[in-house]
Protein backbone atom coordinates (compact mmCIF):
# COMPACT_ATOMS: atom_id res chain seq x y z
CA UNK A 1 54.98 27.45 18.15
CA UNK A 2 57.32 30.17 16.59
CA UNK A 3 55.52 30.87 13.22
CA UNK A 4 58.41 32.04 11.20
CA UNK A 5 60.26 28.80 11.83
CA UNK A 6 57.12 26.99 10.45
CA UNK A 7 57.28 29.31 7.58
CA UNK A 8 60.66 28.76 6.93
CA UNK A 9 60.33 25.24 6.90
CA UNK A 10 57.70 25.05 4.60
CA UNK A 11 59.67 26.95 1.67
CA UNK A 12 62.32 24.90 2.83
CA UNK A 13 60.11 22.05 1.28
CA UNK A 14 58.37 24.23 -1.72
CA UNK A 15 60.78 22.36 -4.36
CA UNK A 16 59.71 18.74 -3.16
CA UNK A 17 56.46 19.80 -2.72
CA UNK A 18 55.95 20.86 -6.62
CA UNK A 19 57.84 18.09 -7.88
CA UNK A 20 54.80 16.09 -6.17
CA UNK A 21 52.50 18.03 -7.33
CA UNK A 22 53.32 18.06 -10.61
CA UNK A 23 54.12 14.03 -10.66
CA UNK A 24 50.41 13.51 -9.91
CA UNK A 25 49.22 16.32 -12.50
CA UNK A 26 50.83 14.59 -15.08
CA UNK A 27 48.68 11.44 -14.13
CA UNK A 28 45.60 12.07 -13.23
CA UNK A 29 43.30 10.07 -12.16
CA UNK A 30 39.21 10.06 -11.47
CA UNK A 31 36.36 8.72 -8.85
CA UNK A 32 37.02 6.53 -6.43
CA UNK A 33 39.44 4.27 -7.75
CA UNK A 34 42.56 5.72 -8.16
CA UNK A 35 45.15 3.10 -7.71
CA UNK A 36 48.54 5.49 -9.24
CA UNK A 37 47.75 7.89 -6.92
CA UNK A 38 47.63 6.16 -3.75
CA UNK A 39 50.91 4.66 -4.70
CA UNK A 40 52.37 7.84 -4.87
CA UNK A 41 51.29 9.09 -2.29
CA UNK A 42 52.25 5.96 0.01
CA UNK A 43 55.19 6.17 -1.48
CA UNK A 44 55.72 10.05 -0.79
CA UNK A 45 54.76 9.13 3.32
CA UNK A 46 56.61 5.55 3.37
CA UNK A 47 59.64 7.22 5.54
CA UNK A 48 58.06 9.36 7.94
CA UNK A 49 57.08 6.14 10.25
CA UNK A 50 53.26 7.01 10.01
CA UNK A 51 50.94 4.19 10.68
CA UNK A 52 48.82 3.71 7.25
CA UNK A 53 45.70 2.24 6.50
CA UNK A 54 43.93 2.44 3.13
CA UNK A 55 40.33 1.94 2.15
CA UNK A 56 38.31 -1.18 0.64
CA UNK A 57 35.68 1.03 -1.67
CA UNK A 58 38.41 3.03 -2.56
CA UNK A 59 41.43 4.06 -2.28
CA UNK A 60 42.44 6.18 0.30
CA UNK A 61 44.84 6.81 2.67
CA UNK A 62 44.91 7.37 6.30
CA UNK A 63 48.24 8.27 8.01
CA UNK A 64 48.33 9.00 11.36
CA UNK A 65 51.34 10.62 13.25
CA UNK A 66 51.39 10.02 16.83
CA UNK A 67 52.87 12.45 19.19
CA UNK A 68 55.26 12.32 22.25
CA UNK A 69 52.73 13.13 24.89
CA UNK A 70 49.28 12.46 25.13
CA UNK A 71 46.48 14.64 24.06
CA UNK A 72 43.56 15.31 21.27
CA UNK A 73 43.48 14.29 17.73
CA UNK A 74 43.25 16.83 14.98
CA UNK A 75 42.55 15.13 11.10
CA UNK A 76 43.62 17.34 8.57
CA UNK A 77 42.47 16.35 4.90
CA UNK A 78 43.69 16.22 1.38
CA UNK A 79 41.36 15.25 -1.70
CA UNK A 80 43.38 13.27 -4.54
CA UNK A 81 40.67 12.68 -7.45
CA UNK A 82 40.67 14.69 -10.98
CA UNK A 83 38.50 16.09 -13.84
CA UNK A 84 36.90 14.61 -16.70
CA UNK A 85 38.97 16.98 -18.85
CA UNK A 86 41.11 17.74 -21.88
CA UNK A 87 44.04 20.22 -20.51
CA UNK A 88 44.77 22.95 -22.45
CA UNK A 89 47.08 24.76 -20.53
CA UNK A 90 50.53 24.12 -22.59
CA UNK A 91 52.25 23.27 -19.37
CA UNK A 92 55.48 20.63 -19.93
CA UNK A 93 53.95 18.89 -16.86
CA UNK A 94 50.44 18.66 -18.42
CA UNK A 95 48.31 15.54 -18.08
CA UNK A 96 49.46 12.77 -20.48
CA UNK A 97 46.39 11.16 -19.69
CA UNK A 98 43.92 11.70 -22.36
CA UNK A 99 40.38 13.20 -20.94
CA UNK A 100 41.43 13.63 -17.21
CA UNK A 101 43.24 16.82 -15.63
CA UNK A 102 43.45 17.82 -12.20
CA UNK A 103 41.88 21.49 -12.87
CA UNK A 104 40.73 21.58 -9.42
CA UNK A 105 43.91 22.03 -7.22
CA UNK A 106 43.61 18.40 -5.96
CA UNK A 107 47.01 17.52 -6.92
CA UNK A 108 48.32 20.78 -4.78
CA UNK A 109 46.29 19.49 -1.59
CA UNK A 110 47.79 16.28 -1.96
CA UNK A 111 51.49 17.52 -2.33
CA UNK A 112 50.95 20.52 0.61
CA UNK A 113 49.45 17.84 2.71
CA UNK A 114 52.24 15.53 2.65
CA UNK A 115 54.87 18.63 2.81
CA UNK A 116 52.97 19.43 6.65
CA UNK A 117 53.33 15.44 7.88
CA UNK A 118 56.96 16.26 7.00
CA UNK A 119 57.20 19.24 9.07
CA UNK A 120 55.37 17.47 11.71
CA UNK A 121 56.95 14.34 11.60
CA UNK A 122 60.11 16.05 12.74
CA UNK A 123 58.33 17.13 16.07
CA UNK A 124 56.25 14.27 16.90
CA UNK A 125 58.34 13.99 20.32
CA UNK A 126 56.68 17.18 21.34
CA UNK A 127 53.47 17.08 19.85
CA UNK A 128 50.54 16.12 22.54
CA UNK A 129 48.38 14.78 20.49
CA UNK A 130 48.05 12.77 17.41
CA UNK A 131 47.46 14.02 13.86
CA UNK A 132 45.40 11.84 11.33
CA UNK A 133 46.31 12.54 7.41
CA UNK A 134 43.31 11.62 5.44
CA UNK A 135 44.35 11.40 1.65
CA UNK A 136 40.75 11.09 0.20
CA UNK A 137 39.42 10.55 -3.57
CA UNK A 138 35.98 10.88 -4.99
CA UNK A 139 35.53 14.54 -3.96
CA UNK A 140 33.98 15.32 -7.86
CA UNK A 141 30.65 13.94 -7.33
CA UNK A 142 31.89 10.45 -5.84
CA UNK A 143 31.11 11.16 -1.95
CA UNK A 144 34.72 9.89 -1.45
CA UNK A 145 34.65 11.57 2.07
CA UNK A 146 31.21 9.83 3.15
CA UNK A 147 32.87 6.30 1.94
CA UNK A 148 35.59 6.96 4.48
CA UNK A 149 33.52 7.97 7.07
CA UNK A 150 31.54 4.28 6.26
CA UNK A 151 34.80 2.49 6.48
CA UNK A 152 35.36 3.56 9.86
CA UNK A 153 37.64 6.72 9.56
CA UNK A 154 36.32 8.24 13.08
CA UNK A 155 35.74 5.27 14.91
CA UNK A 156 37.88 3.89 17.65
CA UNK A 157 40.32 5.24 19.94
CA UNK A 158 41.85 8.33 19.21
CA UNK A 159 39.14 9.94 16.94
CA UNK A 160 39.46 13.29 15.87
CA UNK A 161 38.24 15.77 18.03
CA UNK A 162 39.07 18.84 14.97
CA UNK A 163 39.30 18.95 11.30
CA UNK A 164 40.97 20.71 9.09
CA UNK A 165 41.00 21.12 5.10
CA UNK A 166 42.58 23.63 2.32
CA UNK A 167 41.15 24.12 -1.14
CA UNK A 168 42.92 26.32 -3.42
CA UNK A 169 40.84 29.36 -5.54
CA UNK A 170 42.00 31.53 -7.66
CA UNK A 171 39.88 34.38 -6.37
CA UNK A 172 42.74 35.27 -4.49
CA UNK A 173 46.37 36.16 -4.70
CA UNK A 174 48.91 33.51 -4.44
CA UNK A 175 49.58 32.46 -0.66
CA UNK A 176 46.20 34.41 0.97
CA UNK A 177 43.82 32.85 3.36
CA UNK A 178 40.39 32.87 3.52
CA UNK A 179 37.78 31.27 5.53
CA UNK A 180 34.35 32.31 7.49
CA UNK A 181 32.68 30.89 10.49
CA UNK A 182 29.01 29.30 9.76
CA UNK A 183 28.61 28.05 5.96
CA UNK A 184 31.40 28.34 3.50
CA UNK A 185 30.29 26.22 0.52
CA UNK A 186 26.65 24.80 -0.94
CA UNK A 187 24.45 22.06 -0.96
CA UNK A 188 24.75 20.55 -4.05
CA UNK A 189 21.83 18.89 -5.45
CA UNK A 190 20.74 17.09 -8.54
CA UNK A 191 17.49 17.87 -10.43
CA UNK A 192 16.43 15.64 -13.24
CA UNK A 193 12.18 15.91 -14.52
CA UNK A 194 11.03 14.56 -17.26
CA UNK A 195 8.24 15.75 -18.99
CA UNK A 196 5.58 13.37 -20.60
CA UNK A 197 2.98 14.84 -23.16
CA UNK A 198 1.90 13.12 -26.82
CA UNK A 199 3.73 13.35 -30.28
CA UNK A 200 2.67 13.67 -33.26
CA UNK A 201 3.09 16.44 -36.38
CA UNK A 202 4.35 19.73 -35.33
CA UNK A 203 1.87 21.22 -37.72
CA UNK A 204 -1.32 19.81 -36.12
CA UNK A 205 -0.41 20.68 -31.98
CA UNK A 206 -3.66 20.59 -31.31
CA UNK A 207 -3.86 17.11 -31.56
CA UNK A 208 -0.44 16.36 -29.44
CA UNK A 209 0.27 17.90 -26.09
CA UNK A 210 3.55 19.92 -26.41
CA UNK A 211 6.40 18.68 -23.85
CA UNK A 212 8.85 21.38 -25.06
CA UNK A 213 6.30 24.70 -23.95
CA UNK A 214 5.63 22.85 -20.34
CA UNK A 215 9.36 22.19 -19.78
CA UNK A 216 10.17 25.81 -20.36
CA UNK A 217 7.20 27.02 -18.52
CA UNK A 218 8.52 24.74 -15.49
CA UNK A 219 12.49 26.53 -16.08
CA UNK A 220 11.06 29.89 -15.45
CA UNK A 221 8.65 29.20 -12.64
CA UNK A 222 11.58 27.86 -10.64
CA UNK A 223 13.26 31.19 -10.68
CA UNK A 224 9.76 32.75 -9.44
CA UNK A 225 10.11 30.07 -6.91
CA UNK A 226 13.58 31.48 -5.73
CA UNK A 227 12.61 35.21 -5.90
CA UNK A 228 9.17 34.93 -4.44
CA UNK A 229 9.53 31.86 -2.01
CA UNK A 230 13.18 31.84 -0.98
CA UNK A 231 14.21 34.40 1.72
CA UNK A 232 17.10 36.59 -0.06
CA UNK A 233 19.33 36.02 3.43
CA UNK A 234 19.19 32.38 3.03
CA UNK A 235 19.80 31.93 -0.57
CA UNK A 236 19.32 29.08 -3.00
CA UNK A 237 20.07 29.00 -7.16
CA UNK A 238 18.02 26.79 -9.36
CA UNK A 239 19.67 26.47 -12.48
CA UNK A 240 18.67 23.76 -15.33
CA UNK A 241 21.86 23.26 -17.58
CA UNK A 242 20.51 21.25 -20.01
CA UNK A 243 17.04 20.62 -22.00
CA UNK A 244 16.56 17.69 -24.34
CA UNK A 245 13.89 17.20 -26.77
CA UNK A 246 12.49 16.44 -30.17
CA UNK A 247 14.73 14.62 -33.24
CA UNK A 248 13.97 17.06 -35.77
CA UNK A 249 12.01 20.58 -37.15
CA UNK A 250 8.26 18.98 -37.71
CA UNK A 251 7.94 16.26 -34.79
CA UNK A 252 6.54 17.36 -31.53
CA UNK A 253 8.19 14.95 -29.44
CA UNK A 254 6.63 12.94 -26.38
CA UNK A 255 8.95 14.17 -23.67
CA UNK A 256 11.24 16.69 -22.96
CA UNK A 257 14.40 16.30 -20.54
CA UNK A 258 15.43 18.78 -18.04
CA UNK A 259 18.69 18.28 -16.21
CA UNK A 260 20.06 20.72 -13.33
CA UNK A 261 21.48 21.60 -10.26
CA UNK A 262 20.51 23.40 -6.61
CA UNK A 263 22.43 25.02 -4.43
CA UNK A 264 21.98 26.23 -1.08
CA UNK A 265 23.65 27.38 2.54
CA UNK A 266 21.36 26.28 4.58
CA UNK A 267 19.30 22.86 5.36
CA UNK A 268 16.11 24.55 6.19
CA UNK A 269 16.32 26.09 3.12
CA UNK A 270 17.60 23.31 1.11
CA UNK A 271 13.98 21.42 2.25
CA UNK A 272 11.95 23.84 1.46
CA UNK A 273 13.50 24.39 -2.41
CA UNK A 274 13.18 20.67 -3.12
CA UNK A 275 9.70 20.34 -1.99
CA UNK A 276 8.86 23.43 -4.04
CA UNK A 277 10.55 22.20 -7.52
CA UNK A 278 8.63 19.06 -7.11
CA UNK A 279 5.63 20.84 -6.35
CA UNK A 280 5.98 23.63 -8.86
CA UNK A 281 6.89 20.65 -11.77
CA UNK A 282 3.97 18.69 -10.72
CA UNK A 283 1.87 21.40 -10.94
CA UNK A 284 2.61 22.92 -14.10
CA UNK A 285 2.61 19.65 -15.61
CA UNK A 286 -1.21 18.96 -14.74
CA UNK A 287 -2.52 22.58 -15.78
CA UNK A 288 -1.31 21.52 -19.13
CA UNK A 289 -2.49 17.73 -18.77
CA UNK A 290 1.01 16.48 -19.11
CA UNK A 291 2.93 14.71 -16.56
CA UNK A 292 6.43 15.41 -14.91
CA UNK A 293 8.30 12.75 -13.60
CA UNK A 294 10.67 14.01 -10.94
CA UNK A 295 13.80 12.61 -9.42
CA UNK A 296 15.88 14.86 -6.99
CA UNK A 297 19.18 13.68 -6.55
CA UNK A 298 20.77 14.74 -3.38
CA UNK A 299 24.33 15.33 -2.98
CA UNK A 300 26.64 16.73 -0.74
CA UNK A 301 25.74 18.74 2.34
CA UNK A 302 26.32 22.46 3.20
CA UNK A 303 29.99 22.71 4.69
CA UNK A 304 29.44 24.33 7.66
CA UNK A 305 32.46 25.84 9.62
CA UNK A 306 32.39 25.76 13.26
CA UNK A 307 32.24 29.50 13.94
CA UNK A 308 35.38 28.95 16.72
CA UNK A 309 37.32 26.87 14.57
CA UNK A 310 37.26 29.37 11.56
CA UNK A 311 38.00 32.20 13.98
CA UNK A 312 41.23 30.07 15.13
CA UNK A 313 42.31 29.25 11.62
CA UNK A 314 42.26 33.11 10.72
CA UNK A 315 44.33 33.76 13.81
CA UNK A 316 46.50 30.69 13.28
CA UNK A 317 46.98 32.13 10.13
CA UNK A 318 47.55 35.65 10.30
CA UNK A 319 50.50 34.88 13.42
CA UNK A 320 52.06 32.95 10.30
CA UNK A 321 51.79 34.50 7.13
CA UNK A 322 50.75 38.03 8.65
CA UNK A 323 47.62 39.86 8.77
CA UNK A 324 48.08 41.29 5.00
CA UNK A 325 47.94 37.73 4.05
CA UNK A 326 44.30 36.82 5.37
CA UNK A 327 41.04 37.79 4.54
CA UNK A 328 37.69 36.88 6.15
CA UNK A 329 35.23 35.84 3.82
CA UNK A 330 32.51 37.90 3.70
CA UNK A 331 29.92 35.36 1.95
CA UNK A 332 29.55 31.75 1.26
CA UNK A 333 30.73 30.13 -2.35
CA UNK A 334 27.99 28.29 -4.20
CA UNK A 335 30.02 25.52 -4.77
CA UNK A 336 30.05 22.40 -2.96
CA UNK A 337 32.23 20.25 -1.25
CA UNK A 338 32.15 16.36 0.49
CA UNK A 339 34.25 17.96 3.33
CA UNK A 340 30.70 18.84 4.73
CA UNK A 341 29.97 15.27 5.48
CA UNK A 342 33.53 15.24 8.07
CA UNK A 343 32.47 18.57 9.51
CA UNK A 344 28.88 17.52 10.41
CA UNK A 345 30.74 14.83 12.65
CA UNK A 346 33.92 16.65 13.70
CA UNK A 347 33.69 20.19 14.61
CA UNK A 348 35.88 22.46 12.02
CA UNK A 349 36.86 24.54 9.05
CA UNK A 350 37.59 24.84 5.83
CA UNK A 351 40.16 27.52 4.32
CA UNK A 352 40.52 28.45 1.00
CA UNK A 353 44.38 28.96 -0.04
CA UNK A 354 44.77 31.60 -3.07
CA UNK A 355 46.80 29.92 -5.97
CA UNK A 356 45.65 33.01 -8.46
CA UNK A 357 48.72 33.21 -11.25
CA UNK A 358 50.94 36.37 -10.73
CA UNK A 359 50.59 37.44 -14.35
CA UNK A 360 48.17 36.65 -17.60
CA UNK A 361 44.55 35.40 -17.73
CA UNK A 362 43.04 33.63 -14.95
CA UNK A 363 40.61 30.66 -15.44
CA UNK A 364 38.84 29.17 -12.78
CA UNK A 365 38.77 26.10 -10.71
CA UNK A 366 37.30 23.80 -13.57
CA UNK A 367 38.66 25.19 -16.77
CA UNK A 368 40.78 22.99 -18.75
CA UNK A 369 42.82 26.01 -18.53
CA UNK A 370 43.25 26.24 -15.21
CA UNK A 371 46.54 27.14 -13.48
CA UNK A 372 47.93 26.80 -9.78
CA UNK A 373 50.67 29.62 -8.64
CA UNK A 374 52.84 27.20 -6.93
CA UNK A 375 54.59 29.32 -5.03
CA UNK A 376 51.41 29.54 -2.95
CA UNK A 377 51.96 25.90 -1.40
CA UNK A 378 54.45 26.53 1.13
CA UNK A 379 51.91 28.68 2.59
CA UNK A 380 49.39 25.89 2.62
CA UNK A 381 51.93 23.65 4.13
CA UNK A 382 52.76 26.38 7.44
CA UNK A 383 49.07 26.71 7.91
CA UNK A 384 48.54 22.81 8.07
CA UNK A 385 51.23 22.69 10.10
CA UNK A 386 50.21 25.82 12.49
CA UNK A 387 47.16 24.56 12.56
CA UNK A 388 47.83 21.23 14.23
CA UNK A 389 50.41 22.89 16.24
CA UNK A 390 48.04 25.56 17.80
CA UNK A 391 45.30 23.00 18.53
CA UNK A 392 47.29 20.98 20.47
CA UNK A 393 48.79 24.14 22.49
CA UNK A 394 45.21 24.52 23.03
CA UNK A 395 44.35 20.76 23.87
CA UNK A 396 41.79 20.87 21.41
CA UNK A 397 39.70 23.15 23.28
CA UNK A 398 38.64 25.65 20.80
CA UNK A 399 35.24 27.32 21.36
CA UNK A 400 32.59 25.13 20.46
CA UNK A 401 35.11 22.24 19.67
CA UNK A 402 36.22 21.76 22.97
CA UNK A 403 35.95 18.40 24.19
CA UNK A 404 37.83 16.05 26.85
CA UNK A 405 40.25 14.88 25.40
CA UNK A 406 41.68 10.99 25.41
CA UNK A 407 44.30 9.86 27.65
């Protein structure tokens, strides 16, 4: 691997690679079902001579590129899906599609992922090993990645023995790298309790038992739970986004609605904080003689790098783009991602990709705002391609994701 031919070829393809991305940001698309996109992008792969599959529950894409000589399979992964969203960035490519915008980069991964099976396409005689492009949608909340992984996307021969995904931020200048070994993203569960007491004239509580009083006696015992029950090197966040009650100023309503969210980076931890919010609910709830009805949603996973694998991705990474360009991640992001439900199968890493605008306000992943410094993907592309490229130097055998390989 000579890293500043891989660079070179992936500016080579920066042009093509943002008139993709901006194609798909103009049409956005949410969920599982998102039939314009996987056109495109079949379209966009149609003359590389991949072998394609695409899903039943949805509508994915799985290309896989088969090399000259035998050896391991590495999947590298793109997420497709939008926002539910009005943009309001001003951009002439901006979504014409009313209440949908890609403000979460997906539209980049998509267009840097397809760049790299260009670049690799065009050394498949020497590649020893196989490289499976998984175009997935449903990352926002739809467990798109778990579908796959139903539908059969590591089963049979030539199963991936490494993954590898990119997720742009805009923590970080345009074209830096940053990863961690161990967990890199959240759990990401749901919390919804609702809160049953009696009604009746808000002038006369003594003859009504108060939801409202309960619920928000519930809201700030859960941050006592984190402070006093959590260990502060194994974090979790409780936060309730939304409270619903009464109709108007002299009701006291029956129930009150409260609606949030958990996150932790660890699954020891993750048990323990959803026992103790239904415990804590219940509990507050009969001191007062109401009752709380509680449903815990859960939802995806902590992504959890393999320590080896994020160690190789940094190196991978700083041999292409240079040390100045990397940064190790120094803590875990609260968000969450499905890519967690791949990487407790396939041992791996995910890498953030910096995409932060060179000039003006910055808005974050999630604003209707948001912007992506394009220049950024033709880095994405090189490490994609590196990537690949180093694992099968290595024959797969990275640290703890060393396995025999297929013949």
């Amino acid at each position: 691997m000579k890293p500043a031919e891989i660079l070179s070829e992936a500016r080579a393809l920066l042009d093509d690679a943002i008139q993709l991305r901006r194609r798909l940001h103009r049409h956005p698309e949410i969920g599982l079902t998102l039939p314009r996109t996987q056109a495109v992008v079949l379209e966009a792969l149609d003359a590389l001579g991949l072998e394609t599959r695409t899903g039943q529950r949805t509508t994915s894409v799985l290309a896989r590129l088969t090399g000259g000589k035998p050896g391991p399979t590495i999947l590298l992964r793109a997420d497709m899906d939008a926002l539910p969203l009005r943009e309001e960035t001003g951009l002439p490519f901006a979504s014409e599609v009313e209440g949908a915008m890609h403000a979460c980069g997906h539209d980049a991964h998509v267009a840097m992922l397809v760049g790299a099976a260009r670049v690799l396409v065009r050394r498949r005689a020497d590649l020893a090993g196989s490289v499976l492009f998984m175009f997935q949608p449903g990352e926002e909340g739809y467990h798109g990645a778990r579908v796959m992984l139903e539908e059969g996307l590591l089963d049979g021969a030539g199963a991936p023995s490494g993954a590898f995904a990119l997720h742009v931020t805009h923590r970080e200048a345009a074209g830096v790298i940053t990863t961690r070994p161990g967990p890199m993203l959240a759990s990401g569960d749901t919390i919804q309790i609702t809160v049953r007491g009696k009604g009746g004239h808000a002038s006369a509580p003594h003859d009504c038992l108060d939801p409202i009083p309960v619920a928000c006696e519930i809201v700030q015992a859960f941050q006592t739970l984190v402070t006093r029950r959590v260990n502060v090197f194994d974090p979790a966040v409780i936060t309730i986004g939304k409270i619903t009650a009464g109709t108007t100023r002299n009701v006291i309503p029956e129930t009150a609605h409260l609606l949030g969210t958990v996150r932790t980076v660890s699954e020891v931890t993750r048990e323990r904080v959803l026992e103790g919010i239904r415990r804590v609910a219940d509990g507050i709830a009969t001191a007062h003689g109401a009752e709380a009805a509680v449903e815990l949603i859960r939802g995806y996973p902590v992504t959890s790098n393999d320590a080896s694998f994020a160690g190789f991705v940094l190196d991978t990474a700083r041999e292409v783009l240079g040390a100045e360009r990397v940064t190790p991640m120094s803590h875990p992001v609260m968000g969450s991602e499905d890519f967690s439900y791949v990487l407790q199968r396939v041992p791996g890493a995910m890498a953030n990709l910096g995409t932060r605008p060179d000039s003006g306000e910055v808005y974050p992943n999630h604003s209707n705002r948001m912007l992506v410094n394009e220049t950024a993907l033709a880095s994405g592309i090189a490490v994609h391609v590196a990537v690949a490229l180093r694992f099968f130097e290595r024959g797969g055998a990275i640290g703890a994701a060393a396995r025999p390989t297929a013949g």
